[in-house]
Protein backbone atom coordinates (compact mmCIF):
# COMPACT_ATOMS: atom_id res chain seq x y z
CA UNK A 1 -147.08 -33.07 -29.87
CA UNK A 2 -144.77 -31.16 -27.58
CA UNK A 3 -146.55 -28.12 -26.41
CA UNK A 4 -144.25 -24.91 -25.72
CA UNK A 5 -146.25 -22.80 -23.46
CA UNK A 6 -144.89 -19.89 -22.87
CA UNK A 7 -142.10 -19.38 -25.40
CA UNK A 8 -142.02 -17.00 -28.29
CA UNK A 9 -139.96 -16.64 -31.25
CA UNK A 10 -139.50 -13.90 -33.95
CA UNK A 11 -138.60 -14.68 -37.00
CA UNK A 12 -136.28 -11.70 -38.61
CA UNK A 13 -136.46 -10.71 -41.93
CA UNK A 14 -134.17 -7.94 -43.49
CA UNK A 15 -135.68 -6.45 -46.90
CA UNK A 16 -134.71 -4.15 -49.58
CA UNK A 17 -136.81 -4.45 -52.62
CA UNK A 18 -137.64 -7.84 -52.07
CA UNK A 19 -141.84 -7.72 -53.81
CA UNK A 20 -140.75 -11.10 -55.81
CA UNK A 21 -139.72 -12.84 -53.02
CA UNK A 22 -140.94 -11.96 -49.71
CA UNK A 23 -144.46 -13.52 -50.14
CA UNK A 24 -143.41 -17.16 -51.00
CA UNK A 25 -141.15 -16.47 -47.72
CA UNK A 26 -143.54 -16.04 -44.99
CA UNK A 27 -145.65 -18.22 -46.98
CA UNK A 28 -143.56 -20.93 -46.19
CA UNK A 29 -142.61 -20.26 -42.38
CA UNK A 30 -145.67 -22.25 -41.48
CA UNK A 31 -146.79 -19.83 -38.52
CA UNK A 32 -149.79 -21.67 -37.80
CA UNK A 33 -148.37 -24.81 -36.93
CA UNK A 34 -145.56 -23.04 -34.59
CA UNK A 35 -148.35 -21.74 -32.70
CA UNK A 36 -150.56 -24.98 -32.45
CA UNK A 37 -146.88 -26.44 -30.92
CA UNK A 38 -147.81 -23.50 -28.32
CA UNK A 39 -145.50 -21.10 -29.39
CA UNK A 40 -146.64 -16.97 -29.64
CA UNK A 41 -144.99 -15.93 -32.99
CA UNK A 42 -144.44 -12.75 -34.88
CA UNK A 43 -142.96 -12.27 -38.54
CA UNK A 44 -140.50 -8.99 -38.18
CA UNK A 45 -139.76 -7.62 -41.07
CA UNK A 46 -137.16 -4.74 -41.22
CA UNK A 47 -136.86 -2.41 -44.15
CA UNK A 48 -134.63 -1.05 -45.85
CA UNK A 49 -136.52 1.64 -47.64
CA UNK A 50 -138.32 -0.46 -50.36
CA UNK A 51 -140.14 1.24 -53.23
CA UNK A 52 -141.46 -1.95 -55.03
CA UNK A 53 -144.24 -3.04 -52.72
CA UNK A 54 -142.41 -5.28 -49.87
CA UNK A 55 -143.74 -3.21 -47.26
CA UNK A 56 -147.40 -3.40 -48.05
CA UNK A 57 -146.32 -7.33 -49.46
CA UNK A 58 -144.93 -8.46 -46.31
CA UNK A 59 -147.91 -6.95 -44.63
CA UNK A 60 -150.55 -8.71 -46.52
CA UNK A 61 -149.16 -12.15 -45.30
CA UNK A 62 -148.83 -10.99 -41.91
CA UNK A 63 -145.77 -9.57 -41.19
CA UNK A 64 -145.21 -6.59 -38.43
CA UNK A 65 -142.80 -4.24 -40.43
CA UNK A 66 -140.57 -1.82 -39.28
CA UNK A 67 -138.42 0.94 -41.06
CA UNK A 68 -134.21 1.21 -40.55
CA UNK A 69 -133.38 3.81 -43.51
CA UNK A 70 -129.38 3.91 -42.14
CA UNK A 71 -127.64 1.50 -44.55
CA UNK A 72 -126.08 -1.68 -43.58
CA UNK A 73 -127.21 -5.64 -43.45
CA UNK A 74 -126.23 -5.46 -40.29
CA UNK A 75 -127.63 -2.40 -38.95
CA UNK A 76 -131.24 -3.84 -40.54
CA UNK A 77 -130.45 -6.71 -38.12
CA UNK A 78 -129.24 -4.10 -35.23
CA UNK A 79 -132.83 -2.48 -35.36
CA UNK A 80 -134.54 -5.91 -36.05
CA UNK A 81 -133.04 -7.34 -32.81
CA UNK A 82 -134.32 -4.47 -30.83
CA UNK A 83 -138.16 -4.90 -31.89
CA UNK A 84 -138.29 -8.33 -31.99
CA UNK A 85 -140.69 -9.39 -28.49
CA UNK A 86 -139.34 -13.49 -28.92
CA UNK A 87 -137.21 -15.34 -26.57
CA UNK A 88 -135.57 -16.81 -29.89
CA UNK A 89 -134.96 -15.24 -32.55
CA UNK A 90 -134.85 -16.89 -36.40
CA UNK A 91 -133.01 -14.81 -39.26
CA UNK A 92 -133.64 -15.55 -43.07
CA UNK A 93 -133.78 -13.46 -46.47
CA UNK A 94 -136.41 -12.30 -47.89
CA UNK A 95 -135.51 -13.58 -51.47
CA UNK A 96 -136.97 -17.55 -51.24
CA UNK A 97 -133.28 -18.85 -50.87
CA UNK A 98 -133.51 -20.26 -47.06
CA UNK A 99 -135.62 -22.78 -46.37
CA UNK A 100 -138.06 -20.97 -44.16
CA UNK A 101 -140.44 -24.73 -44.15
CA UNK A 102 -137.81 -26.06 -41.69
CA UNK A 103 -137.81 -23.29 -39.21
CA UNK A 104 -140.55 -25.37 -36.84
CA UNK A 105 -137.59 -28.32 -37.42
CA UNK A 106 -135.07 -26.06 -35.93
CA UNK A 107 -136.68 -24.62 -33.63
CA UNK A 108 -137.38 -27.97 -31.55
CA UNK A 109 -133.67 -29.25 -32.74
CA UNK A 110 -132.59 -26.01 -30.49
CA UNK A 111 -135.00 -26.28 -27.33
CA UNK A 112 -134.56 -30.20 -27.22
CA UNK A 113 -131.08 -29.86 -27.09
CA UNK A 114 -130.15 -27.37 -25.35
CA UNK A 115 -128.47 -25.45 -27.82
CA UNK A 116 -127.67 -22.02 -27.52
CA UNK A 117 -126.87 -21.42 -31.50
CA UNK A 118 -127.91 -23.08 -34.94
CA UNK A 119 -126.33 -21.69 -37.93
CA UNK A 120 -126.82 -22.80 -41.23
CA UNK A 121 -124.59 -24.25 -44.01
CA UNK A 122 -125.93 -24.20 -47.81
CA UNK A 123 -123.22 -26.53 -49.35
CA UNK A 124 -123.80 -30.03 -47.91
CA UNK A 125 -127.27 -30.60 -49.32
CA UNK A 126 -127.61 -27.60 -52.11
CA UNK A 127 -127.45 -28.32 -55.84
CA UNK A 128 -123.88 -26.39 -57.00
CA UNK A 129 -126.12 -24.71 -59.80
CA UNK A 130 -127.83 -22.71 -56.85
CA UNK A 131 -125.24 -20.70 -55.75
CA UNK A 132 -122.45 -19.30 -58.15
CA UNK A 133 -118.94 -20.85 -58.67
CA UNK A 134 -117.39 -17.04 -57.38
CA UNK A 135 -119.56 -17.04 -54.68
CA UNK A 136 -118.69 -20.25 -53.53
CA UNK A 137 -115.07 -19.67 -53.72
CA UNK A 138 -115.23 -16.33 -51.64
CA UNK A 139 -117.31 -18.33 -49.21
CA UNK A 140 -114.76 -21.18 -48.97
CA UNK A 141 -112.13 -18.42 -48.81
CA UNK A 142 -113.83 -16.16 -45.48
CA UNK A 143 -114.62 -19.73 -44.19
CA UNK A 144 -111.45 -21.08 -43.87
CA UNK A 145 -109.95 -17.41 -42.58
CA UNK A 146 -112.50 -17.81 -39.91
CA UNK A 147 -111.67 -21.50 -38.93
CA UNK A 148 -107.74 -20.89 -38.96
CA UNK A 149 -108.09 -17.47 -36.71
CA UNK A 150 -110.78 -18.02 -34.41
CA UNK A 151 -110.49 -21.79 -34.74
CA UNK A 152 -114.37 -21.79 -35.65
CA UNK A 153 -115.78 -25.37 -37.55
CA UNK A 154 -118.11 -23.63 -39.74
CA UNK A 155 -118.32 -24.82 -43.38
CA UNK A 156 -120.27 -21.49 -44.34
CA UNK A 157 -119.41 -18.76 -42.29
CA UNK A 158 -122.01 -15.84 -44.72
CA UNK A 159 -124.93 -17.60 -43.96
CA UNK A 160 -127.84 -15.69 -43.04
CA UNK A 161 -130.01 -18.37 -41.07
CA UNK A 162 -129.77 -18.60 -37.68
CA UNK A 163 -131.73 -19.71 -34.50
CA UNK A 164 -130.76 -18.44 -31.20
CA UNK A 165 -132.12 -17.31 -28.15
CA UNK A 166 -132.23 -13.54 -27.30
CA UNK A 167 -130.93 -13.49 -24.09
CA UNK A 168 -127.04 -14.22 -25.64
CA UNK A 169 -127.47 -11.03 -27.76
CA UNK A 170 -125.66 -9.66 -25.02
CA UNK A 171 -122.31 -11.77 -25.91
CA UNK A 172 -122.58 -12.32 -29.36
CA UNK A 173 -123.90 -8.98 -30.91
CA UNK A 174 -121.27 -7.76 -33.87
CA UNK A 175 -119.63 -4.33 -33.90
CA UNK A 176 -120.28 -4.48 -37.99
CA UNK A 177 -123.36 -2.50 -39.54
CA UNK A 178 -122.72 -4.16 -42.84
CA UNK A 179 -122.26 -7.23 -44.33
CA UNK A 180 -119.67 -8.71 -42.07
CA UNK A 181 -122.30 -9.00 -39.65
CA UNK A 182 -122.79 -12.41 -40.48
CA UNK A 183 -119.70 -13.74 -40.36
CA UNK A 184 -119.02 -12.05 -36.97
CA UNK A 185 -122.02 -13.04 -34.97
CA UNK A 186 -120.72 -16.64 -35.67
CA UNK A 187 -117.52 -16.29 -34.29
CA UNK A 188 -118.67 -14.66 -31.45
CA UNK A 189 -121.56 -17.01 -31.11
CA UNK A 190 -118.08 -19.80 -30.82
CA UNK A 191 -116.19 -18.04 -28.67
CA UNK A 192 -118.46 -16.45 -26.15
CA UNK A 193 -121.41 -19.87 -26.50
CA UNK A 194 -121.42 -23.27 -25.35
CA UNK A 195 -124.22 -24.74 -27.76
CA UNK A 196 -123.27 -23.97 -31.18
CA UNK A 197 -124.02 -25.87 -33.89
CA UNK A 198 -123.89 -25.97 -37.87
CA UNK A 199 -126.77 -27.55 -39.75
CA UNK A 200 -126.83 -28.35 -43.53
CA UNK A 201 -130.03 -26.95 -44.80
CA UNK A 202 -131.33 -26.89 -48.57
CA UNK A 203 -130.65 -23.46 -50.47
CA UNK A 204 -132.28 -22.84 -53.79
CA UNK A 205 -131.65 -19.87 -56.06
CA UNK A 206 -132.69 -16.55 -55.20
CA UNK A 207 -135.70 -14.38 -56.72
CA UNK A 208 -135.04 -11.32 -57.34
CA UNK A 209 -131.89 -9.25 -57.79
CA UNK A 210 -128.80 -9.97 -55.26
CA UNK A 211 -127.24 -6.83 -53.43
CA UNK A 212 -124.41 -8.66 -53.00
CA UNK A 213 -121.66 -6.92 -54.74
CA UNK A 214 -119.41 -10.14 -54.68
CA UNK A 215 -115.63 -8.48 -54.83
CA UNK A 216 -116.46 -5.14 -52.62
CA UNK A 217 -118.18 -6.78 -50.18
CA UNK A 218 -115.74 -10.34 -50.40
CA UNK A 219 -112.64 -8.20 -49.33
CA UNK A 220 -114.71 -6.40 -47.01
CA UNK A 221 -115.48 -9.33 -45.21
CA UNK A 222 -112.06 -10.78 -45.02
CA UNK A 223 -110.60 -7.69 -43.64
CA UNK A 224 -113.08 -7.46 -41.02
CA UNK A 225 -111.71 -10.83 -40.02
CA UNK A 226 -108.32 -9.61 -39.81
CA UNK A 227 -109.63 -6.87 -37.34
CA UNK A 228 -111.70 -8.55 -35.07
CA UNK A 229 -108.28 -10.95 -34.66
CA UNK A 230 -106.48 -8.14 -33.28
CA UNK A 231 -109.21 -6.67 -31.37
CA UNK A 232 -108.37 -7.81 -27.59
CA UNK A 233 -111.93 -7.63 -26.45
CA UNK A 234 -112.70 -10.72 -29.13
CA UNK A 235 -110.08 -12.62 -27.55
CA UNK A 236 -110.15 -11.78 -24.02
CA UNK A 237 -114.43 -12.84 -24.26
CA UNK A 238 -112.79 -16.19 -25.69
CA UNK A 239 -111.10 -16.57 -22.45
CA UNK A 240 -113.74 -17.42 -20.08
């Protein structure tokens, strides 16, 4: 066993109403045997404002928990990024959809190779039945807008798990408070990075209800795309 002296990761959970889910979550991080590899971990859990129990839930199973009432997916993250004490940082929901069992997995897939950036794809190994035929389609849709713009090879480009260290925050933090905020810290995790990777991980159907208001927040995203093309500060950071 490789011992990691030393290095600490938080792993970053954004919640809003999330009491069905968030339990079987951390559950399922395996924290203990992260820190018998030698690592100093802490579950951060930012929240949204919940009024179902996922504060005191998250709590119970050992989760630090801290309040961002401004809206936004990616302002949760914003204020996440800024508590969290790890060197790396690992993102996941809080609804049982990621699997958090393969964090340890990814975590020594990153330090062993040098990698700067994991992102996640949920199509290569997910069951089609998991994730809903719209969905999918708007995925495959934002996807492709971000390979043919920013010349990008991710096959999911709204995935929320991610490994990365903290110290690129710096060159790959998104302008976007909302749910672009995935899509963007990709493509500026490929332009501005040299390690970046995609990794097919499982994805299983979500408890709880989604927020995800599929057309609003589809267009939303694509637009965003369109913007951050003609923004000259994207491009000129691609030019290193």
């Amino acid at each position: 066993m490789v011992i990691h002296l030393g290095e600490s990761l938080s792993i970053v959970i954004p919640t809003i109403n999330e009491v069905a889910g968030i339990a079987g979550t951390i559950d399922k991080i395996r924290v203990d045997a992260l820190r018998k590899s030698g690592y100093d971990v802490e579950v951060l859990v930012v929240d949204g404002g919940s009024r179902d129990g996922t504060v005191e839930m998250a709590r119970k199973f050992g989760a630090r928990v801290v309040t961002e009432r401004r809206p936004g997916y990616g302002r949760a993250y914003k204020t996440a990024f800024c508590h969290a004490k790890g060197d790396m940082i690992i993102t996941l929901d809080g609804d049982g959809s990621y699997p958090a069992e393969l964090i340890p997995k990814l975590v020594r897939y990153l330090s062993a190779s040098g990698l700067d950036f994991i992102t996640t794809s949920r199509f290569s190994s997910s069951r089609p039945t998991n994730m809903r035929l719209v969905n999918r389609l708007g995925n495959w849709i934002l996807s492709l807008t971000s390979r043919v713009l920013f010349n990008t090879k991710f096959k999911d480009s709204q995935s929320g798990m991610w490994v990365f260290r903290k110290k690129n925050l710096k060159d790959i933090l998104p302008n976007s408070d909302g749910m672009p905020f995935s899509e963007e810290i990709k493509v500026r995790a490929s332009l501005n990075l040299d390690g970046v990777v995609e990794v097919a991980v499982p994805y299983r159907a979500r408890i709880g209800v989604a927020k995800l208001k599929i057309f609003r927040d589809g267009l939303r995203n694509l637009l965003h795309l369109f913007r951050l093309f003609v923004t000259a500060g994207v491009r000129k950071r691609s030019n290193r």
